[in-house]
Protein backbone atom coordinates (compact mmCIF):
# COMPACT_ATOMS: atom_id res chain seq x y z
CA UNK A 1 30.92 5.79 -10.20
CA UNK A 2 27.21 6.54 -10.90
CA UNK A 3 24.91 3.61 -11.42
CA UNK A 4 22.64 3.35 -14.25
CA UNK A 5 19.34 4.22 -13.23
CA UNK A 6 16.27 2.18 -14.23
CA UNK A 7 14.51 2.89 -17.59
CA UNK A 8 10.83 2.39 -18.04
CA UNK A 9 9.64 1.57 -21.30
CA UNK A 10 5.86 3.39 -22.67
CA UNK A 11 4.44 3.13 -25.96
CA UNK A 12 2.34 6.36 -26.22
CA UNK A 13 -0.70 7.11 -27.93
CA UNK A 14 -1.97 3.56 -28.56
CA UNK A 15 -3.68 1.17 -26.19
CA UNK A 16 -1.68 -1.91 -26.31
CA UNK A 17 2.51 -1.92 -26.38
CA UNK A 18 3.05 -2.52 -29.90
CA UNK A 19 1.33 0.31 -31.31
CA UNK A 20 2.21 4.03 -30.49
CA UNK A 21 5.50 5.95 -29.92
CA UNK A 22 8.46 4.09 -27.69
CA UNK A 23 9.61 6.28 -25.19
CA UNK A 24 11.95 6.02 -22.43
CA UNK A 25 11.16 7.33 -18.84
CA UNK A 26 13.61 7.85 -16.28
CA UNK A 27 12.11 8.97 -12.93
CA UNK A 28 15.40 10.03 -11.55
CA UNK A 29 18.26 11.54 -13.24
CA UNK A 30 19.43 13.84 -10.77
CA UNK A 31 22.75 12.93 -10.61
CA UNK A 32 23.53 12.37 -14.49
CA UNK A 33 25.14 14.82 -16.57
CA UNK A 34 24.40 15.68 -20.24
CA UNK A 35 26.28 12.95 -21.32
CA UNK A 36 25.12 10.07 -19.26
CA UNK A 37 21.76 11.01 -20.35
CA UNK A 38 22.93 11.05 -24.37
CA UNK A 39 24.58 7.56 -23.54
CA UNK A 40 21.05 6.13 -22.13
CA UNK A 41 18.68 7.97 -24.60
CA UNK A 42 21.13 6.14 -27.38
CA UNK A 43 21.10 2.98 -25.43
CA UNK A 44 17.76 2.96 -25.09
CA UNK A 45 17.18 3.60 -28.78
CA UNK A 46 13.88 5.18 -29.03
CA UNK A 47 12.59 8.38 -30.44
CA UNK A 48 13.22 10.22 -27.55
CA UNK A 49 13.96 9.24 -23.76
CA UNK A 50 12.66 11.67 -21.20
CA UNK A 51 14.48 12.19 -17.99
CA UNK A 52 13.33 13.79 -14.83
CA UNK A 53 16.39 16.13 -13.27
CA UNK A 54 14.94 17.83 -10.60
CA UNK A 55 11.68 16.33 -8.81
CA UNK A 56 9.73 18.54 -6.49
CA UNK A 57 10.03 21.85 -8.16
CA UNK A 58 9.88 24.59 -5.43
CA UNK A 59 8.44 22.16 -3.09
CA UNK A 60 6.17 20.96 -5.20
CA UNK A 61 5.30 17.28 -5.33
CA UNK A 62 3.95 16.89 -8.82
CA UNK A 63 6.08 19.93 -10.72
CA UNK A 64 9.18 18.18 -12.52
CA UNK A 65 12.10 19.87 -14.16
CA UNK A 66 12.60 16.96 -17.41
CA UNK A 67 14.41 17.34 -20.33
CA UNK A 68 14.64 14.80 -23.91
CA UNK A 69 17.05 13.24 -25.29
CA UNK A 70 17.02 11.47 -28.81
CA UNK A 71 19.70 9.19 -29.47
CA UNK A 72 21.53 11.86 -31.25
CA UNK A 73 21.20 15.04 -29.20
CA UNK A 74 19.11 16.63 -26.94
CA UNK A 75 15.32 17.88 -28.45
CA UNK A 76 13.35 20.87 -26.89
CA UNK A 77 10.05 18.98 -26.15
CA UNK A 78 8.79 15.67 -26.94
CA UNK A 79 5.24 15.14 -26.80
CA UNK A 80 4.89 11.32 -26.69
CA UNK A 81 7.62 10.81 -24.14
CA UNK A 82 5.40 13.60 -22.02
CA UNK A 83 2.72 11.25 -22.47
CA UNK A 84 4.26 8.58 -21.50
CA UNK A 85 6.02 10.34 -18.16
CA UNK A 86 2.29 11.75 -16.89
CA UNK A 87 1.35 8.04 -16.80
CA UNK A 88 3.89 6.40 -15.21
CA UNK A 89 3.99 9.28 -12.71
CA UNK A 90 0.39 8.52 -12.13
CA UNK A 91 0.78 4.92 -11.86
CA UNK A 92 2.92 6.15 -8.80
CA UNK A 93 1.09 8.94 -7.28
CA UNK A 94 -2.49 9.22 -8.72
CA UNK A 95 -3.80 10.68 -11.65
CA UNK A 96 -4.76 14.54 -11.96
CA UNK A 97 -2.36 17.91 -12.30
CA UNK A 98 1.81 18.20 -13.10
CA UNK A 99 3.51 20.31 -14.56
CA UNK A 100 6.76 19.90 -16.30
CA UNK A 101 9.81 22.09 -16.76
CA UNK A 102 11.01 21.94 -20.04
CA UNK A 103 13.46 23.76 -22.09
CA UNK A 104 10.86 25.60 -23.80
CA UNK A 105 8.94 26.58 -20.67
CA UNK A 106 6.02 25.10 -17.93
CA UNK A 107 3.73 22.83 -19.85
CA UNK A 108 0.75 21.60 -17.58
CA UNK A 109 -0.68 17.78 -18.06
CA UNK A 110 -3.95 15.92 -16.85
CA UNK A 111 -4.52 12.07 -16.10
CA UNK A 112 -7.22 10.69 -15.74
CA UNK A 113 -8.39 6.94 -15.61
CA UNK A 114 -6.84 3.74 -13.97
CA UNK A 115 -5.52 0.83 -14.30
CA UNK A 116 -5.05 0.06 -18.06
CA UNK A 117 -7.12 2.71 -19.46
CA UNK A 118 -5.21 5.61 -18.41
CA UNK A 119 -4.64 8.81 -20.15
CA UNK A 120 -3.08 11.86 -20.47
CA UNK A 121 -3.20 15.21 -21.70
CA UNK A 122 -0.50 18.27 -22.13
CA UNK A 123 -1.30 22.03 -22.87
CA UNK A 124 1.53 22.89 -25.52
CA UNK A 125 2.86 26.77 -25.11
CA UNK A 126 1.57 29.27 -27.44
CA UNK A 127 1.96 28.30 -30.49
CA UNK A 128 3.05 30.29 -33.71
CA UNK A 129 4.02 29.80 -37.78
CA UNK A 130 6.22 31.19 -39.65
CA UNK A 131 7.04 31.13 -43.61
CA UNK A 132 9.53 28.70 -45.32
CA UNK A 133 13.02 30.49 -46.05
CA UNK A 134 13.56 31.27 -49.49
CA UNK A 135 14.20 27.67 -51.66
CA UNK A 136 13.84 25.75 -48.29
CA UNK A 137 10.12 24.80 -49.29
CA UNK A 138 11.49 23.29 -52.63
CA UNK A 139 14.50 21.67 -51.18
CA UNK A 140 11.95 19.92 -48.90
CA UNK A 141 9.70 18.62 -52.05
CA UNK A 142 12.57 17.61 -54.08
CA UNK A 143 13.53 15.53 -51.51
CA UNK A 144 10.34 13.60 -51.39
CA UNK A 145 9.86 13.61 -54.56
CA UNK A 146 6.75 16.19 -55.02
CA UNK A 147 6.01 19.21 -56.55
CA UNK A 148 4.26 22.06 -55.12
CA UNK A 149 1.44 21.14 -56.93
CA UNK A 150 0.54 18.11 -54.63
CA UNK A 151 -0.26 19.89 -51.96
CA UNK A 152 -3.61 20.62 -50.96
CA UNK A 153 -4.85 24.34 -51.86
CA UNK A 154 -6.57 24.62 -48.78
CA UNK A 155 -3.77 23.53 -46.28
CA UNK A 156 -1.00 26.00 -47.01
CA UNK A 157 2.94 24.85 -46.47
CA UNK A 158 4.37 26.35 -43.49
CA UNK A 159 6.52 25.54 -40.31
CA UNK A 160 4.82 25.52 -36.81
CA UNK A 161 5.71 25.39 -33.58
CA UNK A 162 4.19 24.48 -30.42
CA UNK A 163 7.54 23.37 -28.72
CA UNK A 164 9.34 22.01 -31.51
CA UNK A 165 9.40 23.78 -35.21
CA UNK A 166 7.69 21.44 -37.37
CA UNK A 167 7.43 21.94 -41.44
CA UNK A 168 3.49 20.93 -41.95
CA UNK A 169 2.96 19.52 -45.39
CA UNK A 170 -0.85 18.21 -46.34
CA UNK A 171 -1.12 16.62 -49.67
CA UNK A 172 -3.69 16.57 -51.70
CA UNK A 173 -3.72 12.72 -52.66
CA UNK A 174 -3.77 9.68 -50.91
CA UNK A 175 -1.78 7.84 -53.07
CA UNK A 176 0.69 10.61 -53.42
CA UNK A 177 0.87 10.73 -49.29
CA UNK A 178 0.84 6.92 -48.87
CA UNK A 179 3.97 6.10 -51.42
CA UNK A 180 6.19 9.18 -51.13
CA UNK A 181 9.85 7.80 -50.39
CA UNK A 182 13.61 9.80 -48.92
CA UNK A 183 16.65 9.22 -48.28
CA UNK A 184 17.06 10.16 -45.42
CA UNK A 185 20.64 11.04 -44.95
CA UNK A 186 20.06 14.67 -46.79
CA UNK A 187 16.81 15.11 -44.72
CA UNK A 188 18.86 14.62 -41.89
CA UNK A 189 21.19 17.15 -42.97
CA UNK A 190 18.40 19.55 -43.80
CA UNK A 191 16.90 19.35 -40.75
CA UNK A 192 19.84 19.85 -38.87
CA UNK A 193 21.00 22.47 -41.20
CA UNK A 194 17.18 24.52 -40.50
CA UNK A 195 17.19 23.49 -36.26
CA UNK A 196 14.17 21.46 -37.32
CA UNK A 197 14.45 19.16 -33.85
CA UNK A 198 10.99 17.71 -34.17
CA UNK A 199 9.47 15.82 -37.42
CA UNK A 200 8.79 17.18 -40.79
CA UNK A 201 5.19 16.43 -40.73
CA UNK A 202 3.32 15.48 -43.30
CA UNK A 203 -0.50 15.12 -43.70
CA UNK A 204 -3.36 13.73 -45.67
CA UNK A 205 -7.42 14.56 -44.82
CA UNK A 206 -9.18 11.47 -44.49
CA UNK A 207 -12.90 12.69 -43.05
CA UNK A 208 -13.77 15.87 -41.41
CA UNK A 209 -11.94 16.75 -38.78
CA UNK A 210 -9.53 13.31 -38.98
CA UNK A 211 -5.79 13.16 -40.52
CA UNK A 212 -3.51 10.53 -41.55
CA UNK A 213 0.05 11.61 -40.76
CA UNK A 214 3.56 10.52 -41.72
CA UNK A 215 6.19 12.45 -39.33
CA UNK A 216 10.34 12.31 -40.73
CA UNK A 217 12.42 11.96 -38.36
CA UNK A 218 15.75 10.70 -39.71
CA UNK A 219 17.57 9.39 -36.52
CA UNK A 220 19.59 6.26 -35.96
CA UNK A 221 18.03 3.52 -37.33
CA UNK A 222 14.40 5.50 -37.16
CA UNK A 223 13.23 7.00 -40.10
CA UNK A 224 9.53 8.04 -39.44
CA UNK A 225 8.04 8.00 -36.12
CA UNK A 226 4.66 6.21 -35.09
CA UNK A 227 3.52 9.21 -32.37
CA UNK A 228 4.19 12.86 -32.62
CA UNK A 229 2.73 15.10 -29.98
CA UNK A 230 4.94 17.94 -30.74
CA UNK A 231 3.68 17.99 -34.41
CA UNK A 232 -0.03 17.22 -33.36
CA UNK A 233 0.19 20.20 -31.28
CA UNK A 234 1.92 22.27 -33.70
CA UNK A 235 -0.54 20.93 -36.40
CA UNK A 236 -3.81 22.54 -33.88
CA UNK A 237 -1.59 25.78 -33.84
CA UNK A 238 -1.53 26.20 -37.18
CA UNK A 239 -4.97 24.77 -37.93
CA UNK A 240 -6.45 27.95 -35.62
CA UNK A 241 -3.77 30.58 -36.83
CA UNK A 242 -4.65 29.87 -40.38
CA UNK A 243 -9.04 29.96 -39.27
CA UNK A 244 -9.11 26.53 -41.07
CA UNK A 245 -11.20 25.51 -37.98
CA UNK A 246 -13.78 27.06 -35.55
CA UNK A 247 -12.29 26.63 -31.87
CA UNK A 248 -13.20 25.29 -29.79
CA UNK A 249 -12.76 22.48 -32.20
CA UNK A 250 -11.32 18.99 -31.87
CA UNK A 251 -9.23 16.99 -34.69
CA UNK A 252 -7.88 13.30 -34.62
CA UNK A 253 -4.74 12.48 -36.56
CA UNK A 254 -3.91 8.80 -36.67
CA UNK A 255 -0.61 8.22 -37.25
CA UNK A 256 2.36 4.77 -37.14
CA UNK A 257 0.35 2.88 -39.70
CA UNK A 258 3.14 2.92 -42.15
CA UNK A 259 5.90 1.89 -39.69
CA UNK A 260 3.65 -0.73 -38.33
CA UNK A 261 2.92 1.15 -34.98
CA UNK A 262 -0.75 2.13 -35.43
CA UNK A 263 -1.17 5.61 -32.82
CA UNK A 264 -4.20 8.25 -32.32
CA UNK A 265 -3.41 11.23 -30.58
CA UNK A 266 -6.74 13.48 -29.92
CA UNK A 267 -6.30 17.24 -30.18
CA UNK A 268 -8.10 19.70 -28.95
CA UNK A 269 -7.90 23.28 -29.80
CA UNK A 270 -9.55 25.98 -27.62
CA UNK A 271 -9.63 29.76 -28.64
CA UNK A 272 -6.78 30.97 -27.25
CA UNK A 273 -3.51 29.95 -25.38
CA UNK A 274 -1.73 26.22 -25.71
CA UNK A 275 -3.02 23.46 -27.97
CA UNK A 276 -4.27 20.58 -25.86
CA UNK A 277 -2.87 16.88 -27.09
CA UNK A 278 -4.64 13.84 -25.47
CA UNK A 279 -3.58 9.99 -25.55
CA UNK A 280 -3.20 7.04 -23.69
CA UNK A 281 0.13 5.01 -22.97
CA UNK A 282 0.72 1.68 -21.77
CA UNK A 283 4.01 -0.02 -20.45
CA UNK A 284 6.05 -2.25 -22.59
CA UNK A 285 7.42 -5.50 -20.91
C-alpha cells in the first residue's frame, strides 16, 4: 500500500498567504498513478495541485517531468501551481534555472530572491489565437449576461493559448466587468463541451499597460480563481499577435479581488518566442 505523500501548500502571485492562487505541490509522486494523484488534487481542493513524477530528467538535477491535476481531471499547464513549484524547489536547492516537463512541452523558469521575497518566472510555449466557433462567442455572452456590444472595440474576442486555450473577453465598462454574474453549472458544461481546461478570462483596462481580471473556472466548490498564469500568458500572446502592444513591452493584470484573494502577476512580452509570467509565492501554514 502506497503512503500518501506530503502536500505543500503555496499561495501564488501575492506576497502574504491569503492573497494569490492556492496550489498544491507535491515534490514526489513517483510512485502514484493517475488516480492517486486525482484523489489528492480533490483532497487537497485547490485550483490545481502540481505533482512532480519524474525528478532528475536525463540526469539532470533541476529538469522535472510534473503534471496538474484539478480536483476534477487532469489540466495541461497551470501557471500558478508552476509558480508555486519553482519556489519551493528553490527553497530546497537555490534559486536560478529548471525546467519542467509538462504535457504541453519544456517550459523553462527563473528564481530569484530569498527568504520571503522570492520569485519566480516561467517562459510559456509559443503562443497562438484562434477565432470563436460559429454561435460559441454568443453562447459565452448569454451566459454572462452581455451583449457583444460591451466589449471593448479595441480588444477583439478571441481564444488564446499559451498552454491552456483561454476565451479572452475585455469589456468595455467597469461596472459592466465588476457585476457580471453565471451560473456556473452550464459554463461548466461549455467549457467542457469546447476542451476549454484553463479559465474563461475576462478583462477590464484600468491604466496603461494594467488590467483587472476575472478568470471562470467552474470547479468544485471554485467558481473564479484569484491567480491565472496560464491566462496571463495567453493574454501577452494575444496582446502581441493582435500588435495591441510594442514588445518588448510589459503589462500587469491584478487579479482575486473579487473572490477576496487580491494577486498580481507581471508579464512580460518579448518579440518573439514564449510569453514570460513573473510572481512571487509564499507558503501557507
Amino acid at each position: 500500500m502506497n503512503q500518501t505523500p506530503d502536500v505543500l501548500r503555496y499561495a501564488a502571485f501575492a506576497t502574504t498567504p491569503g492573497g494569490g492562487n492556492p496550489a498544491g505541490v507535491v515534490l514526489d509522486a513517483t510512485r502514484l498513478d493517475d488516480a492517486q494523484m486525482q484523489v489528492i488534487a480533490a483532497d487537497v481542493g485547490y485550483a490545481e495541485t502540481v505533482f512532480i513524477t519524474e525528478a532528475a530528467v536525463d540526469g539532470d538535477s533541476r529538469r522535472n517531468r510534473v503534471r496538474y491535476f484539478s480536483p476534477i481531471a487532469e489540466v495541461p499547464f497551470c501557471g500558478h501551481a508552476t509558480i508555486a513549484l519553482a519556489v519551493a524547489l528553490s527553497r530546497l536547492h537555490g534559486t536560478g534555472t529548471f525546467k519542467f516537463d509538462t504535457s504541453v512541452g519544456p517550459v523553462s523558469i527563473e528564481s530569484a530572491g530569498q527568504g520571503a521575497d522570492l520569485t519566480a518566472s516561467f517562459t510559456s510555449v509559443e503562443p497562438r489565437v484562434a477565432e470563436f466557433p460559429t454561435g460559441v462567442l454568443d453562447t459565452l455572452l448569454g451566459l454572462l449576461g452581455v451583449g457583444r456590444d460591451e466589449l471593448h472595440p479595441t480588444y477583439p474576442p478571441l481564444l488564446a493559448f499559451a498552454g491552456n486555450w483561454h476565451p479572452i473577453l475585455v469589456f468595455a465598462d467597469r461596472r459592466t466587468f465588476d457585476s457580471f454574474v453565471f451560473d456556473p453549472d452550464p459554463m461548466r458544461t461549455l467549457m467542457d463541451a469546447q476542451n476549454w481546461a484553463g479559465t474563461v478570462t475576462t478583462l477590464c483596462e484600468i491604466g496603461a499597460g494594467e488590467f483587472d481580471s476575472r478568470n471562470l473556472f467552474p470547479v468544485g466548490a471554485i467558481t473564479e480563481d484569484p491567480a491565472t498564469g496560464s491566462a496571463a500568458a495567453a493574454f501577452g500572446g494575444y496582446l502581441r499577435l493582435l500588435s495591441l502592444v510594442e514588445p518588448p513591452s510589459r503589462v500587469v493584470v491584478f487579479q482575486g479581488s473579487h473572490v477576496g484573494r487580491p494577486s498580481r502577476l507581471t508579464i512580460h512580452i518579448p518579440p518573439l518566442g514564449g510569453i514570460i509570467v513573473r510572481g512571487e509565492a509564499v507558503e501557507i501554514a
